[in-house]
Protein backbone atom coordinates (compact mmCIF):
# COMPACT_ATOMS: atom_id res chain seq x y z
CA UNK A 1 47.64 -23.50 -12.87
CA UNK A 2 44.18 -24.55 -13.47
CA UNK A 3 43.22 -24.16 -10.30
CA UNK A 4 44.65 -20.60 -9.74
CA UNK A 5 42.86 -19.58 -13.10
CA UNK A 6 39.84 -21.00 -11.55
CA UNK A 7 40.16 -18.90 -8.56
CA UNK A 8 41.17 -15.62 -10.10
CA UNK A 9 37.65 -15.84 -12.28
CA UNK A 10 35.76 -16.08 -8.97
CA UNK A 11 37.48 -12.90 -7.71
CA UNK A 12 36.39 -11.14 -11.03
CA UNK A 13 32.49 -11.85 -10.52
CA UNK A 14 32.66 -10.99 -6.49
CA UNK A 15 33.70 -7.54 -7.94
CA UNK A 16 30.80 -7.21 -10.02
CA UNK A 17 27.76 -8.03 -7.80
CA UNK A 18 26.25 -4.88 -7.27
CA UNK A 19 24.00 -4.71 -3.98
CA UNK A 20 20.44 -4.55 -5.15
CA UNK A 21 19.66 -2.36 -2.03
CA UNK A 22 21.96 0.31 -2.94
CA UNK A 23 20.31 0.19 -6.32
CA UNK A 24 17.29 1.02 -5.40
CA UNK A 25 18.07 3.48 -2.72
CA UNK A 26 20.18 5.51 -5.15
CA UNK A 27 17.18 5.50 -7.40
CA UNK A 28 14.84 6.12 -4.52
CA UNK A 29 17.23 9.28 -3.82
CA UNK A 30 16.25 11.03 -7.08
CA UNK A 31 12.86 10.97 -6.87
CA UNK A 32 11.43 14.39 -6.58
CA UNK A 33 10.21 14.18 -2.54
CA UNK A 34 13.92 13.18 -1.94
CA UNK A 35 15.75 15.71 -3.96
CA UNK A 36 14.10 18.13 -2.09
CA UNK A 37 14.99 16.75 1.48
CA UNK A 38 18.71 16.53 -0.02
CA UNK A 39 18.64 20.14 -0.86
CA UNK A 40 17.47 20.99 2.43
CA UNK A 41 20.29 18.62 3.82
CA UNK A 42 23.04 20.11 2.27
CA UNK A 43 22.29 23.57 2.72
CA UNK A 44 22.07 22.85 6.14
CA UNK A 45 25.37 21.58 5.89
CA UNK A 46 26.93 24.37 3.98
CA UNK A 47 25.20 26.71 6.58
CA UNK A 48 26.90 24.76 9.73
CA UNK A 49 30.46 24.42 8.33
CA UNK A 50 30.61 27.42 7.20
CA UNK A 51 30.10 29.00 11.07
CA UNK A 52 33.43 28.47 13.04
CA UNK A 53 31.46 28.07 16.53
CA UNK A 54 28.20 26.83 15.99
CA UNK A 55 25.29 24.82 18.00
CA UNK A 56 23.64 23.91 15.25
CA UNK A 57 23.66 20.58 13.60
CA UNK A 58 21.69 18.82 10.82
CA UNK A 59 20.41 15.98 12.18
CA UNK A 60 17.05 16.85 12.16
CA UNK A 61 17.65 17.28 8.12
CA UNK A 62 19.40 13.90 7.70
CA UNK A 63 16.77 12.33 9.40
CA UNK A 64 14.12 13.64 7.11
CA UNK A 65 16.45 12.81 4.16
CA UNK A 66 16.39 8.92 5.11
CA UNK A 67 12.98 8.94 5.96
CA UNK A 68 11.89 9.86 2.37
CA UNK A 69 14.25 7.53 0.90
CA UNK A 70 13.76 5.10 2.95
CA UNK A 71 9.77 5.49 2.31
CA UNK A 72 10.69 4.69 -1.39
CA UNK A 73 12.39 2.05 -0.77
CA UNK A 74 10.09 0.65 1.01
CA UNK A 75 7.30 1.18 -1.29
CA UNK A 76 9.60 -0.65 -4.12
CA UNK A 77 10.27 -3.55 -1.04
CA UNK A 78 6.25 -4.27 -0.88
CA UNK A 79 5.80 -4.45 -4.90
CA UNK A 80 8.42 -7.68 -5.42
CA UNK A 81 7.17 -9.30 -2.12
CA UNK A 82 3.56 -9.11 -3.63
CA UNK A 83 4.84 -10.54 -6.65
CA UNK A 84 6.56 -13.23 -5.00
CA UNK A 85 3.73 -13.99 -3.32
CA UNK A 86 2.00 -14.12 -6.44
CA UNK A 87 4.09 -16.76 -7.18
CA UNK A 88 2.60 -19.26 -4.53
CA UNK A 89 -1.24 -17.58 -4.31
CA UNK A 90 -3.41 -18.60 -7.44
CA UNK A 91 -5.00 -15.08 -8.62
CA UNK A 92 -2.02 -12.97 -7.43
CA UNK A 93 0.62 -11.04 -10.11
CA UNK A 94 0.71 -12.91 -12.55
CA UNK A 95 4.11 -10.99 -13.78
CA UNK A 96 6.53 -8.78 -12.32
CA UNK A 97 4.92 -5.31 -11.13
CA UNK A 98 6.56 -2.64 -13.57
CA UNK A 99 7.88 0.08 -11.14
CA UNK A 100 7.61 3.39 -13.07
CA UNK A 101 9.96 6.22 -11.65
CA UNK A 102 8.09 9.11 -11.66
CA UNK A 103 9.11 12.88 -10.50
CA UNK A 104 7.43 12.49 -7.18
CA UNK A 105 8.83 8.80 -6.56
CA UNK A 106 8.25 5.31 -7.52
CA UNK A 107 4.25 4.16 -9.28
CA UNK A 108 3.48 1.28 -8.99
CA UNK A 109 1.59 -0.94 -12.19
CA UNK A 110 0.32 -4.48 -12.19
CA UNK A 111 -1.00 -6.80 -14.20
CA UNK A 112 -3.71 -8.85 -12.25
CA UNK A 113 -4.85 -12.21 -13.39
């Protein structure tokens, strides 16, 4: 019974771990740059399905979607690998960039030794 109590409480903290990707790409999706390429994404979309017979699709739009997003996230991406870098180079961060979410996206503030 141990055992299976054991087992049951590793199946409980699986369910919790939250992808830290998906984290920041959901925040990365609100930033103002983004919101806009969403808007233009989805009225794209409302503009193709509501046409019975239409050529038109919204890749073009989805594609410009991700790329901002994506941007973010990789701006986000480049401020913990400097930091972790930071750990092993003597003069790097010191601490943990602060990421400030700002309207237009992510700012970036350090702390240099």
């Amino acid at each position: 019974n141990v055992f299976f109590f054991q087992e049951e409480e590793e199946e409980e903290e699986e369910e919790d771990m939250v992808d830290p990707l998906e984290v920041v790409r959901d925040k990365c999706a609100q930033a103002e740059h983004c919101v806009h390429a969403r808007a233009k994404l989805e009225d794209c979309e409302s503009r193709v399905g509501s046409k019975s017979e239409t050529r038109e699709d919204c890749t073009e739009e989805l594609f410009d979607f991700l790329h901002a997003r994506d941007h973010c996230v990789l701006f986000v991406s480049i401020a913990f690998k400097l930091f972790n870098l930071g750990q092993t180079v003597p003069g790097a961060f010191h601490k943990l960039p602060t990421i400030s979410w700002v309207d237009s996206g992510p700012f970036l503030l350090t702390e240099l030794v």
